[in-house]
C-alpha atoms as a PDB file:
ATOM      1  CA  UNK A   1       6.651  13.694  21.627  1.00  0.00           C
ATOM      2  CA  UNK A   2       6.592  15.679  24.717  1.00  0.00           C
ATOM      3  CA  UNK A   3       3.719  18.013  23.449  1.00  0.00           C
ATOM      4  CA  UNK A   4       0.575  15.620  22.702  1.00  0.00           C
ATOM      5  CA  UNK A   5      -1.769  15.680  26.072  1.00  0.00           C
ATOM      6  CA  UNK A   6      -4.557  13.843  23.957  1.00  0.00           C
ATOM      7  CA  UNK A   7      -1.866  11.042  24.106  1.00  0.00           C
ATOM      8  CA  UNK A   8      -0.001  11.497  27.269  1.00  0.00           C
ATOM      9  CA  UNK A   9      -0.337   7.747  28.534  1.00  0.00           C
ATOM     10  CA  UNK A  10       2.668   6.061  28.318  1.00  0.00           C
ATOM     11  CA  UNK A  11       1.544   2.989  26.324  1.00  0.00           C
ATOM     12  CA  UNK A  12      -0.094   5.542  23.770  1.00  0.00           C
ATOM     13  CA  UNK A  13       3.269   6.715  22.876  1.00  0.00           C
ATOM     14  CA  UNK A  14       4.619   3.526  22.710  1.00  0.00           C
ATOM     15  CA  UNK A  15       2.402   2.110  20.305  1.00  0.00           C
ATOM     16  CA  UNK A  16       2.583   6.066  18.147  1.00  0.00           C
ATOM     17  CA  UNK A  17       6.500   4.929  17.997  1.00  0.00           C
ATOM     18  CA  UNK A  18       6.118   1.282  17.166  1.00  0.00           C
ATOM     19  CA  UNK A  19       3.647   2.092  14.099  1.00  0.00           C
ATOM     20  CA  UNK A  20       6.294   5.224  13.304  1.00  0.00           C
ATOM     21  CA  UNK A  21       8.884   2.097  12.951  1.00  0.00           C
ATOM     22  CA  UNK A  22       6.714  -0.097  11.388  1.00  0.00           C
ATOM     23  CA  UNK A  23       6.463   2.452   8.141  1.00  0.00           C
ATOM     24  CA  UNK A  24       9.920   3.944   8.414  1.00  0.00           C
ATOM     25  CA  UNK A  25      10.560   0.211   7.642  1.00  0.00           C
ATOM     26  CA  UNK A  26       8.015  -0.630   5.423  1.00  0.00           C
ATOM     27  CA  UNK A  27       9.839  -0.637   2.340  1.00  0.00           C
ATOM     28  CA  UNK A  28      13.475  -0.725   3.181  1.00  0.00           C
ATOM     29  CA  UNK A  29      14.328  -4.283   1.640  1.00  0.00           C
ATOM     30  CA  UNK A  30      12.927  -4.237  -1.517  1.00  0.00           C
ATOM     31  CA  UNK A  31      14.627  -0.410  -2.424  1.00  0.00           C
ATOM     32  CA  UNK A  32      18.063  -2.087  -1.370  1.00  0.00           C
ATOM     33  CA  UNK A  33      17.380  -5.078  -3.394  1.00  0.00           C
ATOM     34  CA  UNK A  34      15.996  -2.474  -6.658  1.00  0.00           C
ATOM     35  CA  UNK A  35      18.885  -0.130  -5.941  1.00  0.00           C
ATOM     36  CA  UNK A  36      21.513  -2.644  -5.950  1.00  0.00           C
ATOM     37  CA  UNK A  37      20.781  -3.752 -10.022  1.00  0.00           C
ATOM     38  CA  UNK A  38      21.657  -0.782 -10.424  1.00  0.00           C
ATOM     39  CA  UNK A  39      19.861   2.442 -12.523  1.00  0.00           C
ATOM     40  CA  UNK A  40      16.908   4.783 -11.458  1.00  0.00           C
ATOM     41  CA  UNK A  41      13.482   4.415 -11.014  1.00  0.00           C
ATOM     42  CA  UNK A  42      13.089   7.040 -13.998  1.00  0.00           C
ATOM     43  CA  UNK A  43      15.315   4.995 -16.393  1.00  0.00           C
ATOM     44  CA  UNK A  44      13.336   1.794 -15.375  1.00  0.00           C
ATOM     45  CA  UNK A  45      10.127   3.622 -16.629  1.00  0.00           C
ATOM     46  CA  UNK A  46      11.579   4.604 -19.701  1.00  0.00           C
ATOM     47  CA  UNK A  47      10.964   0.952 -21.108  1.00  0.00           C
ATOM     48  CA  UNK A  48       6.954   0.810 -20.078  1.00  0.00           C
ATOM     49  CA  UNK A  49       5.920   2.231 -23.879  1.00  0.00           C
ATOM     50  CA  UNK A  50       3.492   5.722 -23.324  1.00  0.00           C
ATOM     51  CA  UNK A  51       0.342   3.143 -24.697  1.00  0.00           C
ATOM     52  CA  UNK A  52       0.579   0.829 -21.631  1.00  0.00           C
ATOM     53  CA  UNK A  53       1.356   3.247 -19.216  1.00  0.00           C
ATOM     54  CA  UNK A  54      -1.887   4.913 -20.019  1.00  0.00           C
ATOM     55  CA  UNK A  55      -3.520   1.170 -20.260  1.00  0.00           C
ATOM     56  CA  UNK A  56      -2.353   0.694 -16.383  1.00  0.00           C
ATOM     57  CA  UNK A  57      -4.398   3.588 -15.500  1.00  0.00           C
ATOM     58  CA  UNK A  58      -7.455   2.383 -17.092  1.00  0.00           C
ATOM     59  CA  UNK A  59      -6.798  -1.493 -15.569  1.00  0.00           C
ATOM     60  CA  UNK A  60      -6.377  -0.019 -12.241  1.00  0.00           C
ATOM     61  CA  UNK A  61      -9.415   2.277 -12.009  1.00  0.00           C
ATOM     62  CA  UNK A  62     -11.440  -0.724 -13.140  1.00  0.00           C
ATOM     63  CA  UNK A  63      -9.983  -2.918 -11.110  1.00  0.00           C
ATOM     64  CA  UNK A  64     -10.215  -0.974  -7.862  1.00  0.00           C
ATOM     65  CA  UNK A  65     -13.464  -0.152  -8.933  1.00  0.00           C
ATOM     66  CA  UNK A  66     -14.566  -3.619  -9.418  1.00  0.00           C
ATOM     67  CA  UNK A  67     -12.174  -5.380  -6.244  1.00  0.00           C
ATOM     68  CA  UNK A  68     -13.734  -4.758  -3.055  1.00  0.00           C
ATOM     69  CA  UNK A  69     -16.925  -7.151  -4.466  1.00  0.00           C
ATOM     70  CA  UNK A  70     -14.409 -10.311  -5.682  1.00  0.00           C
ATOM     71  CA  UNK A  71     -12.073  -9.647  -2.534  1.00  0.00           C
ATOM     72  CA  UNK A  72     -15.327  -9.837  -0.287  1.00  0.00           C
ATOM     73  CA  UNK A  73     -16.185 -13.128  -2.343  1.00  0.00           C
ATOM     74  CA  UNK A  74     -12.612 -14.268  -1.057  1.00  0.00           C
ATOM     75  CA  UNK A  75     -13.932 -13.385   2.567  1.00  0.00           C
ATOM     76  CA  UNK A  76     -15.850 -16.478   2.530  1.00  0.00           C
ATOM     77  CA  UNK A  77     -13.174 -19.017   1.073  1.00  0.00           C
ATOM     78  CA  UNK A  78     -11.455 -20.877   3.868  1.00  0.00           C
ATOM     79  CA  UNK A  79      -8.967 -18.937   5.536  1.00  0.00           C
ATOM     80  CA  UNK A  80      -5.968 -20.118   4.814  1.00  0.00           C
ATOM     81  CA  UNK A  81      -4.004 -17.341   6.972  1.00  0.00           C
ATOM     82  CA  UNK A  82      -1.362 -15.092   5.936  1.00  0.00           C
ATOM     83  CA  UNK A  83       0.370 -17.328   3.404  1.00  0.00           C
ATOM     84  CA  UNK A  84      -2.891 -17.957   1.503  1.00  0.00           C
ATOM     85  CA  UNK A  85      -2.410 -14.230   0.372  1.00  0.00           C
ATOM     86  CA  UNK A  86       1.015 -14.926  -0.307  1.00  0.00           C
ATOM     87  CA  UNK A  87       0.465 -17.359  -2.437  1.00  0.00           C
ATOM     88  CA  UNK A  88      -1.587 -15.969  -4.338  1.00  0.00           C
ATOM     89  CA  UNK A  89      -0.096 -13.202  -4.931  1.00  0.00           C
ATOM     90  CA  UNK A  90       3.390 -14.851  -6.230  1.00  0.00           C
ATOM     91  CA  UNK A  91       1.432 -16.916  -8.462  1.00  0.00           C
ATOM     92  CA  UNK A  92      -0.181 -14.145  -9.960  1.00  0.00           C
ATOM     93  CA  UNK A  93       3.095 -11.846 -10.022  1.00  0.00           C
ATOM     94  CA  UNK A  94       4.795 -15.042 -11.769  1.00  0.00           C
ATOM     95  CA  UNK A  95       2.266 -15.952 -14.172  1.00  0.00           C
ATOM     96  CA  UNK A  96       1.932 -12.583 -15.596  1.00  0.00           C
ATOM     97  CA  UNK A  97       5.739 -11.814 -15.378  1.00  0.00           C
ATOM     98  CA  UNK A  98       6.362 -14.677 -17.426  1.00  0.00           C
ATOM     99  CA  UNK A  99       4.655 -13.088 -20.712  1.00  0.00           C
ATOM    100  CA  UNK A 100       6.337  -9.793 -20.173  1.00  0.00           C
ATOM    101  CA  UNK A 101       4.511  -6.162 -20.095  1.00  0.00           C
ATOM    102  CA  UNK A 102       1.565  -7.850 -22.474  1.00  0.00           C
ATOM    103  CA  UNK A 103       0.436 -10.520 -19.711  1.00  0.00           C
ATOM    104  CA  UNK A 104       1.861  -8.387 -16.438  1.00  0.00           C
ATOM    105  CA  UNK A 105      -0.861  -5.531 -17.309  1.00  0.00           C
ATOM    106  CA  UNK A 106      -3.398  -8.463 -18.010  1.00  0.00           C
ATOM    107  CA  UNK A 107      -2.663  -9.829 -14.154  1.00  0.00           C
ATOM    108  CA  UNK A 108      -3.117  -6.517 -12.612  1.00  0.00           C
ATOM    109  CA  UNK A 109      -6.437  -7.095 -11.819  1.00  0.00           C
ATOM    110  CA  UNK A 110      -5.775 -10.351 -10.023  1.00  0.00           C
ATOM    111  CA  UNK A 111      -2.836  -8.612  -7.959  1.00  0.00           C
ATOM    112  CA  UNK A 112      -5.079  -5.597  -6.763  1.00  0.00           C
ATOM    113  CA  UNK A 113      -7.599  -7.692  -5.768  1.00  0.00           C
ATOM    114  CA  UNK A 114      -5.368 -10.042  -3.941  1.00  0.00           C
ATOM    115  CA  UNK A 115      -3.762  -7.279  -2.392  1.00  0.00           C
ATOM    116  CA  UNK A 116      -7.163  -5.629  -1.359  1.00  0.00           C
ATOM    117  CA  UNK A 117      -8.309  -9.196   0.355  1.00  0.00           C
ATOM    118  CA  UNK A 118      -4.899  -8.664   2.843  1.00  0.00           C
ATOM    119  CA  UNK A 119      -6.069  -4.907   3.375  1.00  0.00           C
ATOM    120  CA  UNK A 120      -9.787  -5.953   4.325  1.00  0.00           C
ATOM    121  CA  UNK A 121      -8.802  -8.652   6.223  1.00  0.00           C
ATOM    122  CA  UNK A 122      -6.198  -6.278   8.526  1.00  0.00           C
ATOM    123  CA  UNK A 123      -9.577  -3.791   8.818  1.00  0.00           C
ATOM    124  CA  UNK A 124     -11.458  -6.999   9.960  1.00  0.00           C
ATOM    125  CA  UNK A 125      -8.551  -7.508  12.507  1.00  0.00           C
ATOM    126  CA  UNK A 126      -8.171  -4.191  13.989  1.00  0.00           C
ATOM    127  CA  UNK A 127     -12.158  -4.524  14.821  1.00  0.00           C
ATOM    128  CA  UNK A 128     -13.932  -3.096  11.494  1.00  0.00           C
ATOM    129  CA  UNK A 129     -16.513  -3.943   9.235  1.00  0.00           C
ATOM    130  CA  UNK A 130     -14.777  -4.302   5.653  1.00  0.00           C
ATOM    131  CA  UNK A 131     -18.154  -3.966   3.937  1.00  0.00           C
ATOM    132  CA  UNK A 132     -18.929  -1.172   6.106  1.00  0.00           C
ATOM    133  CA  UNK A 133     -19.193   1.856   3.286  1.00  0.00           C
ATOM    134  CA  UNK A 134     -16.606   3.756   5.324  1.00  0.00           C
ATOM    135  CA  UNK A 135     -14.142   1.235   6.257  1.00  0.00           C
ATOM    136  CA  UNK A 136     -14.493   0.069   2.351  1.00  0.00           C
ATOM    137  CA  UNK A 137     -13.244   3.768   1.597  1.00  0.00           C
ATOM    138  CA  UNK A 138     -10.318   3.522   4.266  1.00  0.00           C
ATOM    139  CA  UNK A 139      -9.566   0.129   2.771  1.00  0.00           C
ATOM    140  CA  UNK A 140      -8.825   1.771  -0.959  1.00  0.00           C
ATOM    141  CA  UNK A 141      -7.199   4.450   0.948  1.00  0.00           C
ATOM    142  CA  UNK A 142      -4.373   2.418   1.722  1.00  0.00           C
ATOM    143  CA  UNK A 143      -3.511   2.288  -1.940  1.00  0.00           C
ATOM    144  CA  UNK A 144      -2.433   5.883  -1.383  1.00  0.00           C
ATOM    145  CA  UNK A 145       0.557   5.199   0.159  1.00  0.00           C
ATOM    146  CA  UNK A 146       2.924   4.549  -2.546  1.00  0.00           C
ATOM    147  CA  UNK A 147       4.967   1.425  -3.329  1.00  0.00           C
ATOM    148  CA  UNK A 148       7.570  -0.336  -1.721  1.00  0.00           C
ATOM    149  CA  UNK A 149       9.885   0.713  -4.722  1.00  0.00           C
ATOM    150  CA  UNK A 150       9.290   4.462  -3.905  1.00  0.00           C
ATOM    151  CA  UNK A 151      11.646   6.302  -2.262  1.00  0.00           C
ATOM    152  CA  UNK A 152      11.220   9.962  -0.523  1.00  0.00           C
ATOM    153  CA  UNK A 153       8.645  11.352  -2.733  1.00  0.00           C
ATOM    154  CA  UNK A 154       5.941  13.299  -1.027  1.00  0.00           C
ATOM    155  CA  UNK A 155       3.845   9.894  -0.439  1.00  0.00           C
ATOM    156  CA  UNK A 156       4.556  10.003   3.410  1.00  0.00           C
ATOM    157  CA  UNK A 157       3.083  13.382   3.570  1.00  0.00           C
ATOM    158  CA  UNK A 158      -0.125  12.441   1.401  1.00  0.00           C
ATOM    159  CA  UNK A 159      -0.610   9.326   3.718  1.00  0.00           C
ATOM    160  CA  UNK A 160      -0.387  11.610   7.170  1.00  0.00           C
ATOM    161  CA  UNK A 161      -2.983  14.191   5.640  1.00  0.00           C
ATOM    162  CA  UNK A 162      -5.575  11.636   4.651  1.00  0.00           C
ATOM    163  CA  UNK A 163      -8.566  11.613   6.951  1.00  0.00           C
ATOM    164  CA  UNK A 164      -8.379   9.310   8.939  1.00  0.00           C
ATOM    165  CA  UNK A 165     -12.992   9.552   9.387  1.00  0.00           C
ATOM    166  CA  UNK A 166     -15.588   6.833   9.188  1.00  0.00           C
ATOM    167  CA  UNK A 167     -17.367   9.035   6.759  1.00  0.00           C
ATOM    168  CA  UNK A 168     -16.176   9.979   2.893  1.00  0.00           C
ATOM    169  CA  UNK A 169     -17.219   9.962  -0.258  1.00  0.00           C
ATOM    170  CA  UNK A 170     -18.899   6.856  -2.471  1.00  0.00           C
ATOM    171  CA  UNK A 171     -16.417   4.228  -3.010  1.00  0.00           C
ATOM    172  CA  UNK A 172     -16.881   4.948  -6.666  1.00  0.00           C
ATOM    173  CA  UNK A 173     -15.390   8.357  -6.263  1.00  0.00           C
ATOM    174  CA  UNK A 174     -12.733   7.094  -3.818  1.00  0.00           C
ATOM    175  CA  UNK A 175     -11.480   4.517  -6.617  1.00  0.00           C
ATOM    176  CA  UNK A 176     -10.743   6.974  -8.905  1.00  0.00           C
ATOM    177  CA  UNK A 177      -9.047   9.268  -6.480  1.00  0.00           C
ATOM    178  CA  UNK A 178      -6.932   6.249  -5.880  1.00  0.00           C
ATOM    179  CA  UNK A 179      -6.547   5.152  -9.658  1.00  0.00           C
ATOM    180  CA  UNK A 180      -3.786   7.651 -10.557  1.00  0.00           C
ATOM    181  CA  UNK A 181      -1.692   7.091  -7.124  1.00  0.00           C
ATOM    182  CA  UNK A 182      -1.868   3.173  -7.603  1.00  0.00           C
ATOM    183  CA  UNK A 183      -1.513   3.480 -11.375  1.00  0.00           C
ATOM    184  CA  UNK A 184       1.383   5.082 -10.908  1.00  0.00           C
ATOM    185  CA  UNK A 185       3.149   2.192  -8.183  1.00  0.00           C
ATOM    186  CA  UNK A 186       2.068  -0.487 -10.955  1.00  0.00           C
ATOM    187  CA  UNK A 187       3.874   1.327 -13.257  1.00  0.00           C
ATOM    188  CA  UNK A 188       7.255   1.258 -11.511  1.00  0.00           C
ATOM    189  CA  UNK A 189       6.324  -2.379 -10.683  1.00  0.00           C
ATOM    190  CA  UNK A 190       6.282  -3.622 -14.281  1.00  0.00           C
ATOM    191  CA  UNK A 191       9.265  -1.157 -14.907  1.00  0.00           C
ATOM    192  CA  UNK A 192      11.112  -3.187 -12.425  1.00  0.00           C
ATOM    193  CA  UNK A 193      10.041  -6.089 -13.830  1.00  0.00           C
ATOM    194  CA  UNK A 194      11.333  -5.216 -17.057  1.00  0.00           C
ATOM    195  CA  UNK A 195      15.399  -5.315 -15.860  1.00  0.00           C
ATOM    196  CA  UNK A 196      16.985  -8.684 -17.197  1.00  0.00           C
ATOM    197  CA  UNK A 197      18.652  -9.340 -14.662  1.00  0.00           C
ATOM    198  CA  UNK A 198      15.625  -9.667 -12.317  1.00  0.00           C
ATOM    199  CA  UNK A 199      14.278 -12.873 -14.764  1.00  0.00           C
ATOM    200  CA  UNK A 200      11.384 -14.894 -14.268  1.00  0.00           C
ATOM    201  CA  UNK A 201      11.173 -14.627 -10.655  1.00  0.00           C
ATOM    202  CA  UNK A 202      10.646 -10.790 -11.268  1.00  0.00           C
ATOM    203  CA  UNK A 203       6.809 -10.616 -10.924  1.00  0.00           C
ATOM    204  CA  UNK A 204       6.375 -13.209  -8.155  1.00  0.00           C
ATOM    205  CA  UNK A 205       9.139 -11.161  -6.348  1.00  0.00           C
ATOM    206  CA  UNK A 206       7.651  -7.598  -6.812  1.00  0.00           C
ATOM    207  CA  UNK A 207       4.454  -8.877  -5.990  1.00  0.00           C
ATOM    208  CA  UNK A 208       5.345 -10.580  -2.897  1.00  0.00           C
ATOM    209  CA  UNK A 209       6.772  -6.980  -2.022  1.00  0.00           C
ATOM    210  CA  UNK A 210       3.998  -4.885  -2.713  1.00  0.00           C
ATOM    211  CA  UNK A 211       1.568  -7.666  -0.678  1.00  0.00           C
ATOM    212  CA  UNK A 212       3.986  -7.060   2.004  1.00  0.00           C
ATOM    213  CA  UNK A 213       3.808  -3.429   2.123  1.00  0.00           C
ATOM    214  CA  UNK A 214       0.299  -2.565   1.164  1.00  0.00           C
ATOM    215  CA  UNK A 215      -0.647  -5.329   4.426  1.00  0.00           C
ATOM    216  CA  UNK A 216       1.490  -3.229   6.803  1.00  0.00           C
ATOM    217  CA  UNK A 217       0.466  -0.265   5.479  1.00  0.00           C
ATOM    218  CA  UNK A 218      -3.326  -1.497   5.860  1.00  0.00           C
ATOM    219  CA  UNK A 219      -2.562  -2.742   9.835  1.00  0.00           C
ATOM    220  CA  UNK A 220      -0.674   0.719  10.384  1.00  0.00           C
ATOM    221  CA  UNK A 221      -3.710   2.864   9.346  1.00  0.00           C
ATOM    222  CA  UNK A 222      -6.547   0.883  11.020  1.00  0.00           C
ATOM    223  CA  UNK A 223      -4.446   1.277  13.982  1.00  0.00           C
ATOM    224  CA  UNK A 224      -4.174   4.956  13.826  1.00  0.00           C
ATOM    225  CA  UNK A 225      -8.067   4.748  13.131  1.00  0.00           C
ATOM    226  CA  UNK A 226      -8.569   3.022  16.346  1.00  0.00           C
ATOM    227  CA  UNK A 227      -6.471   5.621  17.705  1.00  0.00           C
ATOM    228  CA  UNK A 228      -7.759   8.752  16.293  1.00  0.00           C
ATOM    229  CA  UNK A 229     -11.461   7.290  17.276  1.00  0.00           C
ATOM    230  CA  UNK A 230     -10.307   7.355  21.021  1.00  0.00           C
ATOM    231  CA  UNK A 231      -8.282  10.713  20.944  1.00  0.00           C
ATOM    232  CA  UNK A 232      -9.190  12.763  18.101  1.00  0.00           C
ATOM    233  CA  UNK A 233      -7.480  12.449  15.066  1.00  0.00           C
ATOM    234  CA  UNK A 234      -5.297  15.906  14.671  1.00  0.00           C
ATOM    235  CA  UNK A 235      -3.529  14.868  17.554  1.00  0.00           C
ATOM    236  CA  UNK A 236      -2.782  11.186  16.327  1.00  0.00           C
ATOM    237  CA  UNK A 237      -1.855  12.309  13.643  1.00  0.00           C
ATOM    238  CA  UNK A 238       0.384  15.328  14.608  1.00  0.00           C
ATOM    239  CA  UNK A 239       1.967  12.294  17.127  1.00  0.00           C
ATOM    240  CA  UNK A 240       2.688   9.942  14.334  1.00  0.00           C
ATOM    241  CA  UNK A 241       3.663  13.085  11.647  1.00  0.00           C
ATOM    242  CA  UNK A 242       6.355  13.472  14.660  1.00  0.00           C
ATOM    243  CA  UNK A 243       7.462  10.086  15.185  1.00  0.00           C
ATOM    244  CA  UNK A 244       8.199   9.573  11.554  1.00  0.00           C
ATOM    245  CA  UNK A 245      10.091  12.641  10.854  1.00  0.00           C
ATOM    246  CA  UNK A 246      13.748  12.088  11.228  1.00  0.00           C
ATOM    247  CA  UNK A 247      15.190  14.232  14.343  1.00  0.00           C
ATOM    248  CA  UNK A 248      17.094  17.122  12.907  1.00  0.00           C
ATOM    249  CA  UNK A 249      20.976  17.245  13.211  1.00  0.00           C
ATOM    250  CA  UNK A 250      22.342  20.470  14.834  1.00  0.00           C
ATOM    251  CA  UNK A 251      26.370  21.417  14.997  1.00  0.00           C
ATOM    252  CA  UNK A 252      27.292  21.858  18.878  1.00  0.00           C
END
């Protein structure tokens, strides 16, 4: 990271190549846990029927479309922390795991808006304004980063490219830029779900998982936003684009 003057100071890099960790990380645990019962990602999806893959995408757009106002409702429950979310979030994954695909599309809802509650609160953290039109964007931008059950797919590269602005578009039109990408994470989450072996615990599980990566995705982009406010964002971003790019290998 020789090459990024905007940065030079040595703490900048530092903290560049702690959030680089932080994401090269994010999801490790729960592919080695998904990998290890064995078959792909692909065959997983097989068994989520064409009708309720298409019904995810509708419950998510709605959902997203319709979170930020019950997750800013949450705002003013007591704060219970970092478990509260937790909780929450198991419970919901549990209850609607327990009915199969029927009642895990019905809890979608519930988990996005759990989920987005974590995400507002880490804007609220790093120093933002969660109801600020902007940040509310940047909050449903998170969803953009994939799954924790996604592997090397082209989703790092979408994340790095988003803007990383306090302007956009209306949150309307954000949501259903988001739908599809989100849509499509649900989808391998009930897929998941769906392998016996994984049981009842399957949906409290997953959606401890995705809580847990969606939250450090969320506290990884608000600090680049901090950052790119300071330095300009082409050369955060070019900084953390290196840092999370494996170095290449070369034969002596």
């Amino acid at each position: 990271m020789d090459n990024l003057p905007a940065i030079a100071a040595p703490d900048r890099r530092a903290e560049i190549t702690a959030l680089a960790r932080r994401y090269r990380r994010a999801n490790g645990p729960v592919m080695a846990l998904v990998n290890r019962l064995g078959g792909s990602l692909e065959d997983r999806l097989k068994a989520v029927p064409e009708g309720v893959r298409a019904q995810i995408g509708a419950v998510t757009e709605r959902a997203l479309l319709a979170a930020h106002g019950l997750a800013g409702a949450g705002d003013r429950a007591p704060d219970l922390g970092r478990r509260g979310p937790m909780a929450a979030a198991m419970l919901s994954g549990a209850v609607g795991g327990a009915g199969g695909l029927a009642t895990s599309v019905a809890e979608l809802p519930v988990t996005i808006t759990v989920i987005l509650h974590a995400i507002r609160r880490a804007a609220r953290e790093a120093g933002y304004d969660p109801d600020d039109p902007a940040i509310r964007a940047e909050c449903l931008r998170v969803f953009m980063a994939g799954s924790p059950l996604a592997a090397d797919d082209g989703i790092n590269t979408s994340f790095l490219s988003a803007r990383l602005t306090l302007t956009g578009p209306a949150i309307a039109q954000v949501a259903r830029s988001v739908a599809p990408r989100l849509a499509a994470a649900l989808g391998q989450k009930l897929a998941t779900q769906a392998v016996p072996v994984l049981g009842a615990v399957a949906g409290a599980t997953l959606n401890a998982a995705f809580l847990n990566y969606y939250r450090e995705m969320a506290e990884i982009r608000f600090a680049l936003l901090k950052l790119a406010e300071q330095h300009g964002a082409e050369p955060i971003l070019a900084a953390f684009a290196d840092a999370v790019t494996p170095p290449k290998v070369t034969k002596a």
